[in-house]
N, C-alpha and C. Protein backbone atom coordinates (compact mmCIF):
# COMPACT_ATOMS: atom_id res chain seq x y z
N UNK A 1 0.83 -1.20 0.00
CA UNK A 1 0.00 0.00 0.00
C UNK A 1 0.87 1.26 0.00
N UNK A 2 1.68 1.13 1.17
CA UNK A 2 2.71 2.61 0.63
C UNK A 2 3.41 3.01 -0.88
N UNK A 3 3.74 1.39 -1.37
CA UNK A 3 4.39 2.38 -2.63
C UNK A 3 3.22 1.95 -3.56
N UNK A 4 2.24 1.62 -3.43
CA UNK A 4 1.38 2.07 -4.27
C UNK A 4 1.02 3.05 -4.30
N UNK A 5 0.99 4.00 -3.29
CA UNK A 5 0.66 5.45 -2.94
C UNK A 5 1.88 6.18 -3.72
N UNK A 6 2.85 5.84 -4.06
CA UNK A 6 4.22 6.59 -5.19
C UNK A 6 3.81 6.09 -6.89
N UNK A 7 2.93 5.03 -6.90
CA UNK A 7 2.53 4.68 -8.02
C UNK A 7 3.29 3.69 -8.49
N UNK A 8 4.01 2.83 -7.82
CA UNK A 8 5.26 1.75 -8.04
C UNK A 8 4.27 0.51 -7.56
N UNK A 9 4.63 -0.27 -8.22
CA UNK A 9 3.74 -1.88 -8.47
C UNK A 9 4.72 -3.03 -8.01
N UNK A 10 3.96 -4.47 -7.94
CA UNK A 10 4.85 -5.71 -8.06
C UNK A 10 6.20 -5.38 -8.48
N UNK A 11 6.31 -5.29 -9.47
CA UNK A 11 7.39 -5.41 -10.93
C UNK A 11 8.59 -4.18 -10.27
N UNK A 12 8.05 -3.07 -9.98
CA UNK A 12 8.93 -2.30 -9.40
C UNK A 12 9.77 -2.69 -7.55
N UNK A 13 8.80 -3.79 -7.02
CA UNK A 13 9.50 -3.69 -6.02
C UNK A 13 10.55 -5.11 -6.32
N UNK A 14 10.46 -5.98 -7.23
CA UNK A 14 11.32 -6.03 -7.79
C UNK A 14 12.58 -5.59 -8.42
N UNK A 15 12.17 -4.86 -8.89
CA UNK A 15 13.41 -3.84 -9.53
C UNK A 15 14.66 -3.22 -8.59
N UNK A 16 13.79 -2.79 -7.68
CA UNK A 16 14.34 -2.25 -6.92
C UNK A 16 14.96 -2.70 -5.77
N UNK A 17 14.77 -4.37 -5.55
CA UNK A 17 14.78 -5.10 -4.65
C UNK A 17 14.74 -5.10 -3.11
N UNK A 18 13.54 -4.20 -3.09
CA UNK A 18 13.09 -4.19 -1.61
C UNK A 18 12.63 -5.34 -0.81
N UNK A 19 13.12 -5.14 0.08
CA UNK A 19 12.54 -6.57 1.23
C UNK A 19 11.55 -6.23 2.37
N UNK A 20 10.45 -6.81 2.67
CA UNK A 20 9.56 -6.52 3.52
C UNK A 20 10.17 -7.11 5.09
N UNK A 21 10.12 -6.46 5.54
CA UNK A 21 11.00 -6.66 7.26
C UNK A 21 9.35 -6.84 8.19
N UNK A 22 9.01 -8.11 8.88
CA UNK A 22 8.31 -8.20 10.21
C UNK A 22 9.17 -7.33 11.46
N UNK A 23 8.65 -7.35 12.38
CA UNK A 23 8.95 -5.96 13.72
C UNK A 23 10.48 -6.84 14.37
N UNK A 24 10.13 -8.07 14.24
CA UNK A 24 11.25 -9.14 15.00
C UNK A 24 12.64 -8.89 14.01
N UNK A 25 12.30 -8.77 12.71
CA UNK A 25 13.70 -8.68 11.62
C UNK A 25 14.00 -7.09 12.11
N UNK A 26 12.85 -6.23 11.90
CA UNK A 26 13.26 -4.62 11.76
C UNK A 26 14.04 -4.31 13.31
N UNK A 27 13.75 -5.15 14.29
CA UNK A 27 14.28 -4.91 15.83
C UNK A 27 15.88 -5.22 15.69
N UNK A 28 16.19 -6.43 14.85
CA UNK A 28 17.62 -7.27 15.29
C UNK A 28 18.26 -6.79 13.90
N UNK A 29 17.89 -5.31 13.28
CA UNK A 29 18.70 -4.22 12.46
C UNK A 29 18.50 -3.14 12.79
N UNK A 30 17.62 -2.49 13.54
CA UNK A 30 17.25 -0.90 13.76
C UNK A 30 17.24 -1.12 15.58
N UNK A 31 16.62 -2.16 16.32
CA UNK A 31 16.77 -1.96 17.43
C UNK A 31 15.14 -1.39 18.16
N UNK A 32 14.18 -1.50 16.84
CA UNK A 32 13.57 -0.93 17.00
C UNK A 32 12.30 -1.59 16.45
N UNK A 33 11.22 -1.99 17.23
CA UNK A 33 10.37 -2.59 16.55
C UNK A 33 8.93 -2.42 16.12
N UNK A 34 9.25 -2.75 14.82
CA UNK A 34 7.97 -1.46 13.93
C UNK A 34 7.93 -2.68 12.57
N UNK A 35 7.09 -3.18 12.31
CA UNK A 35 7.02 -3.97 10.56
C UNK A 35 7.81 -2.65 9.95
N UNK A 36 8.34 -2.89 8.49
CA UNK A 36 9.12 -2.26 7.52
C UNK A 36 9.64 -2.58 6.31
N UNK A 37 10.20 -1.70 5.84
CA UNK A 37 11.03 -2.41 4.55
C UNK A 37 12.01 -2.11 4.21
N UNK A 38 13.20 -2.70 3.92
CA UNK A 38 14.99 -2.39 3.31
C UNK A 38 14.88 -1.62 2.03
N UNK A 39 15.16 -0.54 1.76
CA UNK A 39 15.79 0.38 0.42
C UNK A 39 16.90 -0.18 -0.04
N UNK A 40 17.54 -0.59 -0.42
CA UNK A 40 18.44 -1.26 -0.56
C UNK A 40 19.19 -0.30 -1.85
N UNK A 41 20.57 0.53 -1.85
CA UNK A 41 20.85 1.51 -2.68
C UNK A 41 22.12 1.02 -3.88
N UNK A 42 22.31 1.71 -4.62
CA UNK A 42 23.06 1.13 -5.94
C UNK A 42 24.03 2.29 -6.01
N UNK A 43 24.88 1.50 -6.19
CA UNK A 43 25.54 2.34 -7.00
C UNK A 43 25.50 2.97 -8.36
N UNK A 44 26.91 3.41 -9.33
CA UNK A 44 26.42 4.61 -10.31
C UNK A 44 26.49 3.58 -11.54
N UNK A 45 26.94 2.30 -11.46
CA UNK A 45 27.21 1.23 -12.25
C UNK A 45 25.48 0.11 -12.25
N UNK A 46 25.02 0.05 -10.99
CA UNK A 46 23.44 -0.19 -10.85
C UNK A 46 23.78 -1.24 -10.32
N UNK A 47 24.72 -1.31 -9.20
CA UNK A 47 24.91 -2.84 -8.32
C UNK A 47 25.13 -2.66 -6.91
N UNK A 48 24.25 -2.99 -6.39
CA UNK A 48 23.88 -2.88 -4.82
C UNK A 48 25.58 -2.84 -4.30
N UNK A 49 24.70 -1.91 -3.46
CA UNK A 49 26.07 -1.03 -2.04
C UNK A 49 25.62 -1.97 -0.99
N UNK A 50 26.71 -1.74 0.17
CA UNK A 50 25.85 -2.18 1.46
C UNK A 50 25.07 -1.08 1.93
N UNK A 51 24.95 -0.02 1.26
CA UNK A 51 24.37 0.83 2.54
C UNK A 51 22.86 0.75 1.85
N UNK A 52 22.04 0.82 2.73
CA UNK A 52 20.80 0.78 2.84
C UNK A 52 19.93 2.06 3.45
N UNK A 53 18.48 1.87 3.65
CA UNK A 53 17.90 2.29 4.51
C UNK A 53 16.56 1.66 5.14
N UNK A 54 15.51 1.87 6.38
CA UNK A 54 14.69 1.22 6.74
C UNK A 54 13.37 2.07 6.47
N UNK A 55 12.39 1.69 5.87
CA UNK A 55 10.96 2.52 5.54
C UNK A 55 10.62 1.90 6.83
N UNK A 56 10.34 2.40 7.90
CA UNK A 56 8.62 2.01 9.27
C UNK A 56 7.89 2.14 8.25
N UNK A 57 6.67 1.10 8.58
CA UNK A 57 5.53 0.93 7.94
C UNK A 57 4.54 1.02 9.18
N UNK A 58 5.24 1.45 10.70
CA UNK A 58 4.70 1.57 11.72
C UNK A 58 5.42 2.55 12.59
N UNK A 59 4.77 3.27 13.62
CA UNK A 59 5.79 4.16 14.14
C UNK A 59 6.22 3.82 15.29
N UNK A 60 8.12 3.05 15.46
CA UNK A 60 8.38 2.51 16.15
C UNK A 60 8.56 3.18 17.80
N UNK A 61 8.20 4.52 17.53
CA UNK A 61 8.27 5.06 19.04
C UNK A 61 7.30 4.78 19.45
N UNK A 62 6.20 4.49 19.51
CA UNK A 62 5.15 3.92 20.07
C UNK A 62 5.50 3.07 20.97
N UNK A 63 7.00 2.23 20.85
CA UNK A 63 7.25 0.68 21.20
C UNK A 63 8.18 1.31 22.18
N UNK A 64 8.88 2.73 22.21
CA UNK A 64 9.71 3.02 22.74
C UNK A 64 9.68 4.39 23.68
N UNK A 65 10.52 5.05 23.71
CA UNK A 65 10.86 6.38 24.74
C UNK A 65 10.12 7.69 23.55
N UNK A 66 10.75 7.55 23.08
CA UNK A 66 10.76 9.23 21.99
C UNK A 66 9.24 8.91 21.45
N UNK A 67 9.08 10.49 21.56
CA UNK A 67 7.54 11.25 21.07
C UNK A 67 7.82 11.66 19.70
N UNK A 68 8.72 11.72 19.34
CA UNK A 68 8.63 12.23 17.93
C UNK A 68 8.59 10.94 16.63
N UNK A 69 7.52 10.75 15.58
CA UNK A 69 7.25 9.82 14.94
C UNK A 69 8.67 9.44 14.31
N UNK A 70 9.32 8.45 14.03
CA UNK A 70 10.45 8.17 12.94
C UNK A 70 10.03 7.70 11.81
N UNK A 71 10.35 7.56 10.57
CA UNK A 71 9.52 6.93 9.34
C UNK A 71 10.99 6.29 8.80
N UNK A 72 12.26 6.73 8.71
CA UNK A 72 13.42 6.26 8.75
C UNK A 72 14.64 5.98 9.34
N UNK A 73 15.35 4.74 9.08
CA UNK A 73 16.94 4.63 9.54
C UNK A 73 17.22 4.04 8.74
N UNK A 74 18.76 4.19 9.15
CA UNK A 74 20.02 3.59 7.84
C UNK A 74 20.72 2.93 9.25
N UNK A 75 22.15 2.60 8.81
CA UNK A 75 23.13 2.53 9.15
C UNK A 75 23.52 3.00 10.44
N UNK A 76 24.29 2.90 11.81
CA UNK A 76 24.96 4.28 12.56
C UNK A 76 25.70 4.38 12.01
N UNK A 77 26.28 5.61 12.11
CA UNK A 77 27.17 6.13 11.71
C UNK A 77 27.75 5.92 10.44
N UNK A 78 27.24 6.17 9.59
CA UNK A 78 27.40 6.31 7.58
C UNK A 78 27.07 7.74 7.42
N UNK A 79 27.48 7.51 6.40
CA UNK A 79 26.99 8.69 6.15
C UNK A 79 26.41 8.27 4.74
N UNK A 80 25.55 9.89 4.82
CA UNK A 80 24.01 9.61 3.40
C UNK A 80 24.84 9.41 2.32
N UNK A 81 23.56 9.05 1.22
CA UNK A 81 24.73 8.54 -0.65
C UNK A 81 22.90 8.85 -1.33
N UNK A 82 23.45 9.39 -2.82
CA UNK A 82 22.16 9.36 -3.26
C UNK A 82 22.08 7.96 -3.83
N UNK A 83 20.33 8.11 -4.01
CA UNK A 83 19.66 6.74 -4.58
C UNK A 83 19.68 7.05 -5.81
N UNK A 84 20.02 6.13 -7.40
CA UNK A 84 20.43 6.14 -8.05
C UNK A 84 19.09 4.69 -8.76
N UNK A 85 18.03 5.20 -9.14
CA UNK A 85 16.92 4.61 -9.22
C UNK A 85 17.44 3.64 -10.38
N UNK A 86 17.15 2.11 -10.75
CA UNK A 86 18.14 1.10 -11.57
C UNK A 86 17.06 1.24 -12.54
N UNK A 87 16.45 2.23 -13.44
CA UNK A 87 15.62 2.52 -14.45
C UNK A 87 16.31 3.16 -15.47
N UNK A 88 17.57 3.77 -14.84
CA UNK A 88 18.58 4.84 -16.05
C UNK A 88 19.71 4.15 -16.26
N UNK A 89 20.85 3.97 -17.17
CA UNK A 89 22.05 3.62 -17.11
C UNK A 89 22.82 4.70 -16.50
N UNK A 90 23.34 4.86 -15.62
CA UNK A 90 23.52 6.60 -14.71
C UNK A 90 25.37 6.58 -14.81
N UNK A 91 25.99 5.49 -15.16
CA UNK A 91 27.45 5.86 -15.86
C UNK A 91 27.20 6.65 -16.87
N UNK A 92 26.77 6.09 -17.66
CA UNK A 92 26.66 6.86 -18.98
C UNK A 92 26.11 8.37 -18.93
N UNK A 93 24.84 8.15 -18.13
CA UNK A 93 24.47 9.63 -18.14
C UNK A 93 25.00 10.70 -17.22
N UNK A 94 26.26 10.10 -15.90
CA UNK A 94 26.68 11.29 -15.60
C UNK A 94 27.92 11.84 -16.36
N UNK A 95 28.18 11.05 -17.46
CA UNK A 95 29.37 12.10 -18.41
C UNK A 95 28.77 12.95 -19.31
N UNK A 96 27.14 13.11 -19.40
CA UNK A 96 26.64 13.38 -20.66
C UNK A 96 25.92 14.47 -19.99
N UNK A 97 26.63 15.96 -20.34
CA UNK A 97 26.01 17.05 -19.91
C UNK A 97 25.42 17.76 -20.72
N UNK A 98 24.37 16.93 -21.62
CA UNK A 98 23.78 17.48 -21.99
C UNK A 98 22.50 17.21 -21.97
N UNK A 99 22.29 16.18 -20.40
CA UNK A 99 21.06 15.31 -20.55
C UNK A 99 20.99 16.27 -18.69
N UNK A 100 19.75 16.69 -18.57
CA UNK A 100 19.39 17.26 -17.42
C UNK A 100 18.91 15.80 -16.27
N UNK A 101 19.33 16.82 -15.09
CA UNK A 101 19.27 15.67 -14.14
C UNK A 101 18.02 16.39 -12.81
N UNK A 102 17.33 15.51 -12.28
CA UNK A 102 16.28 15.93 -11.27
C UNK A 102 16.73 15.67 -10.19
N UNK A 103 16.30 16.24 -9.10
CA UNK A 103 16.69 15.38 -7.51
C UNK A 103 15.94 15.73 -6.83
N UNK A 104 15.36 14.93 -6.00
CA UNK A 104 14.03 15.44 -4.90
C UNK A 104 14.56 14.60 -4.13
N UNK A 105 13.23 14.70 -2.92
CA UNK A 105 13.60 14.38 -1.34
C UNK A 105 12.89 12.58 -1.55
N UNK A 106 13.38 11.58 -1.25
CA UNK A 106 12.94 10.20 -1.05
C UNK A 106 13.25 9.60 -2.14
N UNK A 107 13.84 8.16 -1.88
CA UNK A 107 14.12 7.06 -2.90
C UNK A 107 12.64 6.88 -3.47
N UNK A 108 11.32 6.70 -3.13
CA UNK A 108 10.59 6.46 -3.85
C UNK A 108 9.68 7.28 -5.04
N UNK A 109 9.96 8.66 -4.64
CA UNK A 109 9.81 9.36 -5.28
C UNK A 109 10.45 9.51 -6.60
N UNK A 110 11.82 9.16 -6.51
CA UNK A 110 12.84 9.54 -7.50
C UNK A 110 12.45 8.13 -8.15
N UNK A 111 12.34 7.24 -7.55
CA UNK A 111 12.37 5.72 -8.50
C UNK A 111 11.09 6.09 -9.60
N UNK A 112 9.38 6.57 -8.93
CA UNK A 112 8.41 6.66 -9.98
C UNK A 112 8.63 7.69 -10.96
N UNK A 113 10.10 8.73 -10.87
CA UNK A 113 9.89 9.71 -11.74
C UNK A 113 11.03 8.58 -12.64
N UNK A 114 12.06 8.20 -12.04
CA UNK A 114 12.65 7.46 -13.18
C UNK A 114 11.85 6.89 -14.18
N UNK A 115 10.89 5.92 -13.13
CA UNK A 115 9.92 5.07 -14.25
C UNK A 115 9.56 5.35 -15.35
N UNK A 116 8.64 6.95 -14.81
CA UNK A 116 8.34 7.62 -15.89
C UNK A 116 9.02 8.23 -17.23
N UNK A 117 10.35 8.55 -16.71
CA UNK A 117 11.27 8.71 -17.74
C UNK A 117 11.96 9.72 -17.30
N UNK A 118 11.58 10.15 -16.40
CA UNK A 118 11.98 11.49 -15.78
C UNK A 118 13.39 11.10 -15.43
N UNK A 119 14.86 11.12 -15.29
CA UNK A 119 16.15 11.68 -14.56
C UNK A 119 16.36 11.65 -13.38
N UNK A 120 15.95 11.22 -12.15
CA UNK A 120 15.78 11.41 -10.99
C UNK A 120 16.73 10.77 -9.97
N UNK A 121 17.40 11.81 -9.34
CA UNK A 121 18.15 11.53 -8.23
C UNK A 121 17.23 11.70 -6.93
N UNK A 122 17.86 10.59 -6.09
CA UNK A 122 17.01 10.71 -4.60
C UNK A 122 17.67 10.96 -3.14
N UNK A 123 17.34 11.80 -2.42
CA UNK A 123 18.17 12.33 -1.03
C UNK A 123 17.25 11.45 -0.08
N UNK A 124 18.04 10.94 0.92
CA UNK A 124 17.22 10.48 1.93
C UNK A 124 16.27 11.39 2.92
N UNK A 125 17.09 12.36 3.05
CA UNK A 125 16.69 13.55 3.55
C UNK A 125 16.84 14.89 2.58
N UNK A 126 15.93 16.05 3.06
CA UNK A 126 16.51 17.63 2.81
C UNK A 126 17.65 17.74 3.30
N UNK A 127 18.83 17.37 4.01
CA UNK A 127 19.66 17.97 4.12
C UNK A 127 20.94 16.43 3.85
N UNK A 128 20.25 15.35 3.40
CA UNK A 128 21.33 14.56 3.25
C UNK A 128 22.37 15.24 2.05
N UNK A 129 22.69 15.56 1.16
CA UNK A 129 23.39 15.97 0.12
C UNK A 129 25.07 16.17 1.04
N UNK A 130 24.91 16.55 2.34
CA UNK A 130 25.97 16.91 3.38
C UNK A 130 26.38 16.02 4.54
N UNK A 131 27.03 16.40 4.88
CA UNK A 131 27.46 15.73 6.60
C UNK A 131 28.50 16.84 7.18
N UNK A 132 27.99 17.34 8.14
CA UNK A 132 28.30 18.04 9.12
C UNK A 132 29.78 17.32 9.72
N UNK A 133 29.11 16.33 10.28
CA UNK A 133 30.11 15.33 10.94
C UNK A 133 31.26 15.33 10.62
N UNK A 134 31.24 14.87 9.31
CA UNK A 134 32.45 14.41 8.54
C UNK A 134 33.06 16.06 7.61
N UNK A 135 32.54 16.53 7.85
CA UNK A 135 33.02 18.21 7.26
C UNK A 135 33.02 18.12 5.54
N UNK A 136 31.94 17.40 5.49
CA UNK A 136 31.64 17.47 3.78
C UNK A 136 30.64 18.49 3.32
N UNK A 137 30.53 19.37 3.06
CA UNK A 137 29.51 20.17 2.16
C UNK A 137 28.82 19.34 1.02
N UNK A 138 29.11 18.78 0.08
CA UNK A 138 28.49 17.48 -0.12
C UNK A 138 29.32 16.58 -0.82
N UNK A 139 28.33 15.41 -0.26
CA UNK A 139 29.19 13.92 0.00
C UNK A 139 29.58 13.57 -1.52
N UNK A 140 30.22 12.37 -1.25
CA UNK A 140 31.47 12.12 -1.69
C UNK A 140 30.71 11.63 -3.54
N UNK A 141 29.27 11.28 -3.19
CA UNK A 141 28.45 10.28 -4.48
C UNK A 141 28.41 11.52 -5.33
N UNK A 142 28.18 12.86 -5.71
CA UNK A 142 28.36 13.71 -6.11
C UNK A 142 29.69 14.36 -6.91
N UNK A 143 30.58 13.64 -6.26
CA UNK A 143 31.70 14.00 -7.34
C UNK A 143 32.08 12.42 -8.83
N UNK A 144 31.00 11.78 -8.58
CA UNK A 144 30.95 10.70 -9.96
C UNK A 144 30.11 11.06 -10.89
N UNK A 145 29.40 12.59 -10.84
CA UNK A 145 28.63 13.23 -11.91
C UNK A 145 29.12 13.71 -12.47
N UNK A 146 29.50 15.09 -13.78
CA UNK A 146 29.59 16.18 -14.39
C UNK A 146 29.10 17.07 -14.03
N UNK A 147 28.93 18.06 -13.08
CA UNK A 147 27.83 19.20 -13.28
C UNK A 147 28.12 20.30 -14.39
N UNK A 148 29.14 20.44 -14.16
CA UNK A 148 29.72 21.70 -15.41
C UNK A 148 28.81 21.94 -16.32
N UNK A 149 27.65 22.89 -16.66
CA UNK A 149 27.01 23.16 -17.57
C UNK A 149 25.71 22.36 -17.49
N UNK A 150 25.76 21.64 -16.70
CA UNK A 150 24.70 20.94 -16.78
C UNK A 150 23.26 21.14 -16.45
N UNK A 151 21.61 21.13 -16.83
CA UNK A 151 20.84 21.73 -16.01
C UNK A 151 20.19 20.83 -14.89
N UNK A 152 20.17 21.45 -14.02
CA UNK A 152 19.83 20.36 -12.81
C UNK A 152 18.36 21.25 -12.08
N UNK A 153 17.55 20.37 -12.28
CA UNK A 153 16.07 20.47 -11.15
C UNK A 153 16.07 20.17 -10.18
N UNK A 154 15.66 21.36 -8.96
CA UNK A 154 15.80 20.78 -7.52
C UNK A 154 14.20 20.63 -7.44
N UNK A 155 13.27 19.58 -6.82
CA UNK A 155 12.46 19.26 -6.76
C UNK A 155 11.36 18.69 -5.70
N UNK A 156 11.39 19.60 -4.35
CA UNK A 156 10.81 18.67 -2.93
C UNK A 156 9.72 19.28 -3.15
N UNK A 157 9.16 18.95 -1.78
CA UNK A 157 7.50 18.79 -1.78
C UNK A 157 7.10 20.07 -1.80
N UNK A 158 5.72 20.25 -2.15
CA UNK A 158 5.46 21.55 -2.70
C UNK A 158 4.83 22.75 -1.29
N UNK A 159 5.28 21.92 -0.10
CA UNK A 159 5.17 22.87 1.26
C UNK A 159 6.35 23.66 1.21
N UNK A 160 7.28 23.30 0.66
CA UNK A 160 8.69 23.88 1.03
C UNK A 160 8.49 25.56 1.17
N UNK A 161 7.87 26.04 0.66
CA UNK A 161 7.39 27.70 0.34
C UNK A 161 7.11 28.07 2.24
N UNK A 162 6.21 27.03 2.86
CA UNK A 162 5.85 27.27 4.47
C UNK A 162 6.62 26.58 4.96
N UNK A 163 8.22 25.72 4.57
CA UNK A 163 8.92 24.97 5.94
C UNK A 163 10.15 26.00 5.69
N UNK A 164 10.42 26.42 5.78
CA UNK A 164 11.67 27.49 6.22
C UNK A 164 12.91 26.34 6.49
N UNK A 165 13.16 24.90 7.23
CA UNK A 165 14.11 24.46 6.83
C UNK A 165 14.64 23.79 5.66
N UNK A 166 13.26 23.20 5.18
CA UNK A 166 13.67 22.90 4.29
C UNK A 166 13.61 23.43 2.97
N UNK A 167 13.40 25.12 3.02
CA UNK A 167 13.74 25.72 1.66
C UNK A 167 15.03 26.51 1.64
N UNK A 168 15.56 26.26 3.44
CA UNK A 168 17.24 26.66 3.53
C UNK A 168 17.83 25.30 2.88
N UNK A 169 17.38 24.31 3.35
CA UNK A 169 18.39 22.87 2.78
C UNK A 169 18.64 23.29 0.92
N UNK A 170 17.24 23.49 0.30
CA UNK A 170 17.02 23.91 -1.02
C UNK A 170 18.64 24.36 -1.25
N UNK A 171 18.36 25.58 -0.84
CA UNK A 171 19.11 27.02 -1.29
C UNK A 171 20.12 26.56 -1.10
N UNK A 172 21.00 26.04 0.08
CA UNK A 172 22.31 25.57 0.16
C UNK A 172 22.50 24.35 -1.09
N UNK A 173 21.83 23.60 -1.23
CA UNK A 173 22.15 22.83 -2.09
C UNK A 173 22.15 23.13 -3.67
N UNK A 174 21.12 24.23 -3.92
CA UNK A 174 21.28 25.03 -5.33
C UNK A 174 23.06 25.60 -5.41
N UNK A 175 23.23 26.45 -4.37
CA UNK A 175 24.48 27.19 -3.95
C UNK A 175 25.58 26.34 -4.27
N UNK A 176 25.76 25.07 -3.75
CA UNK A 176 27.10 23.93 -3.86
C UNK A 176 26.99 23.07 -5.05
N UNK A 177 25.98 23.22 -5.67
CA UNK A 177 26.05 22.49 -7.16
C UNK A 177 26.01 24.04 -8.26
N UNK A 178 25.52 24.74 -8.03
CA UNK A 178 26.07 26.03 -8.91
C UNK A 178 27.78 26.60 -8.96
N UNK A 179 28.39 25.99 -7.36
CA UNK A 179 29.74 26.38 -7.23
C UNK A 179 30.33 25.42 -8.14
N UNK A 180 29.55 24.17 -8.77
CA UNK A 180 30.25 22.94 -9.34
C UNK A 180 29.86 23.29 -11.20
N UNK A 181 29.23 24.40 -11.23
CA UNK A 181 28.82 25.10 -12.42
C UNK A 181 27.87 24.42 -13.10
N UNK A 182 26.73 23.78 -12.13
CA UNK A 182 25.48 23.53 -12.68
C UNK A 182 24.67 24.78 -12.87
N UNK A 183 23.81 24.45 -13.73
CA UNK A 183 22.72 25.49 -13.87
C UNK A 183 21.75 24.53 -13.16
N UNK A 184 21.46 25.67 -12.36
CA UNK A 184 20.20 25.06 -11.21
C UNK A 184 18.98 25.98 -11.27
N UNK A 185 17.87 24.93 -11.48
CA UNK A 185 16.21 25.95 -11.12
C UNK A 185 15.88 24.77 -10.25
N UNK A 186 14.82 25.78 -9.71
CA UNK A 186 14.31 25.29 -8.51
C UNK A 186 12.68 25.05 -9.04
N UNK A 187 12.12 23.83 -9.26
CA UNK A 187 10.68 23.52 -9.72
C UNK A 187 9.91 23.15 -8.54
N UNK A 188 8.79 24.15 -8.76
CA UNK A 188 8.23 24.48 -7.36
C UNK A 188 6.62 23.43 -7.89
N UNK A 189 6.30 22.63 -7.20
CA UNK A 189 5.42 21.69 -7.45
C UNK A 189 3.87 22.36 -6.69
N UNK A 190 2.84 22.24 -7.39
CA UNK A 190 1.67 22.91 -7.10
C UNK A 190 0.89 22.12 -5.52
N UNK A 191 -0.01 22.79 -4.92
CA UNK A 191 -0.07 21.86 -4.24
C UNK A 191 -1.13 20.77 -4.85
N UNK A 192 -1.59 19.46 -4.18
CA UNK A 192 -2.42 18.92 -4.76
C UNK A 192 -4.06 19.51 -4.61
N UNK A 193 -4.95 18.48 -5.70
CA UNK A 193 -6.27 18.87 -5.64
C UNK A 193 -6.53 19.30 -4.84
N UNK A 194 -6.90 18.23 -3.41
CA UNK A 194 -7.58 18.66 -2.36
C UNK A 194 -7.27 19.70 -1.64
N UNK A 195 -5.90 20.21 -2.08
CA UNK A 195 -5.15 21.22 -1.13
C UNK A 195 -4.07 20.50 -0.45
N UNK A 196 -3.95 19.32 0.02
CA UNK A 196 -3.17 18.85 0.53
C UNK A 196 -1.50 18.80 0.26
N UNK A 197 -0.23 18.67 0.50
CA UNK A 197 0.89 18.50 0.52
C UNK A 197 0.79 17.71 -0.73
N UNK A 198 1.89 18.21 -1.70
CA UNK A 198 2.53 17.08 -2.66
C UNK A 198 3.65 16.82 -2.92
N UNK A 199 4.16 15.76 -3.27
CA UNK A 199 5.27 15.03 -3.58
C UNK A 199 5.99 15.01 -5.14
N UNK A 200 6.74 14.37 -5.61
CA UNK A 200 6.97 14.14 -7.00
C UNK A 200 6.54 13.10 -7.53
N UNK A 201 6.17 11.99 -6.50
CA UNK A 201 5.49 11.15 -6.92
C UNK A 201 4.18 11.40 -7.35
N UNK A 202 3.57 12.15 -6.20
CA UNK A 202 2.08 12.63 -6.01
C UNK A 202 1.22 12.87 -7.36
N UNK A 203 2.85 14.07 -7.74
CA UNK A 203 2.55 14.79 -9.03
C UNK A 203 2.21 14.00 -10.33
N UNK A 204 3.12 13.00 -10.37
CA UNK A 204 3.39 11.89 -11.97
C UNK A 204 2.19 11.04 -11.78
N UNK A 205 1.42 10.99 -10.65
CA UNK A 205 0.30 10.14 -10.35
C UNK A 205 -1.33 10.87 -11.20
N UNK A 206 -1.20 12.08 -10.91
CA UNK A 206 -2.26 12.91 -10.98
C UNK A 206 -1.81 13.62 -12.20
N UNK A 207 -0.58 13.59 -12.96
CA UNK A 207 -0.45 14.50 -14.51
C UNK A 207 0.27 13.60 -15.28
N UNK A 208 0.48 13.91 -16.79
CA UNK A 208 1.33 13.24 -17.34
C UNK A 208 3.11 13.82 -16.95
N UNK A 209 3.84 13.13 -17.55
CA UNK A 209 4.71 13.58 -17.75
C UNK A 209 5.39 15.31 -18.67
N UNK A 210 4.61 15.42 -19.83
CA UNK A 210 4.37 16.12 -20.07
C UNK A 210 4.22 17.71 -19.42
């Protein structure tokens, strides 16, 4: 049901080779017990990394101390890598600056715009592109692209206009891929019908590509 809600089917969770985690598997990897599922990430060649991440399909603080909902974990101590959706040949296309590249917030998002045909890079977070920690402005998966000339779409959810952090994450990240001499716009996504919050998935669900 969740990634049917991104518009991704059977065939795609295939593709992508996600694994469905019970609360007993998601506990004796996260520590934390909530049903879920493994992201499982690729590299720029399209052959699984170890690093991963965990979708809750439940909110494991319920089970625990903290009030604040979690919906993800990875790894301790890793640091973030973009998702690199296995729908593009993405060697090829990061020498080729003349093919525009997308990036929004969530692996599943970026996988249904791949589907569609769309270019799509995926951040785990608004502010994964960085690590503080490790004193990277951004991480290391970013220097196996071209940006030089290249046009690049930044693309999160279409609240960003009312979250103030995450239209600073935006801006810093327009800023450090323009220093890399991308041409960067920022595509501001409408909200949906009802009024509600939208996604990039949301969007390819409810319009064409086009």
């Amino acid at each position: 049901k969740d990634l049917r809600r991104s518009g991704l089917t059977q065939n795609d969770i295939t593709k992508l080779k996600l694994t469905p985690l019970n609360s007993k598997k998601t506990y004796s990897i996260t520590n934390k017990k909530a049903a879920s599922y493994k992201i499982p990430y690729f590299n720029i060649d399209g052959k699984l990394t170890d690093f991963y991440r965990i979708r809750f399909l439940e909110d494991p603080t319920k089970f625990g101390k903290s009030k604040k909902p979690q919906r993800y974990s990875q790894p301790p101590d890793t640091l973030p890598h973009l998702y690199f959706p296995p729908y593009i040949n993405w060697k090829e296309y990061s020498k080729d600056i003349t093919k525009d590249i997308v990036i929004t917030e969530g692996e599943k998002k970026a996988a249904k715009a791949c589907k569609e045909g769309l270019p799509c890079i995926g951040l785990g977070g608004v502010w994964s592109f960085m690590s503080k920690k490790h004193n990277k402005e951004l991480i290391d998966d970013f220097d196996l692209i071209e940006w030089k000339e290249r046009e690049v779409y930044l693309t999160f959810d279409s609240d960003l206009a009312t979250n103030s952090d995450v239209l600073k994450a935006l801006n810093t990240l327009c800023k450090r891929l323009m220093n890399k001499g991308a041409m960067v716009y920022i595509k501001f996504l409408p909200e949906a019908p009802n009024g509600e919050k939208q996604g990039l998935d949301d969007f390819l669900i409810n319009n064409t590509l086009d």
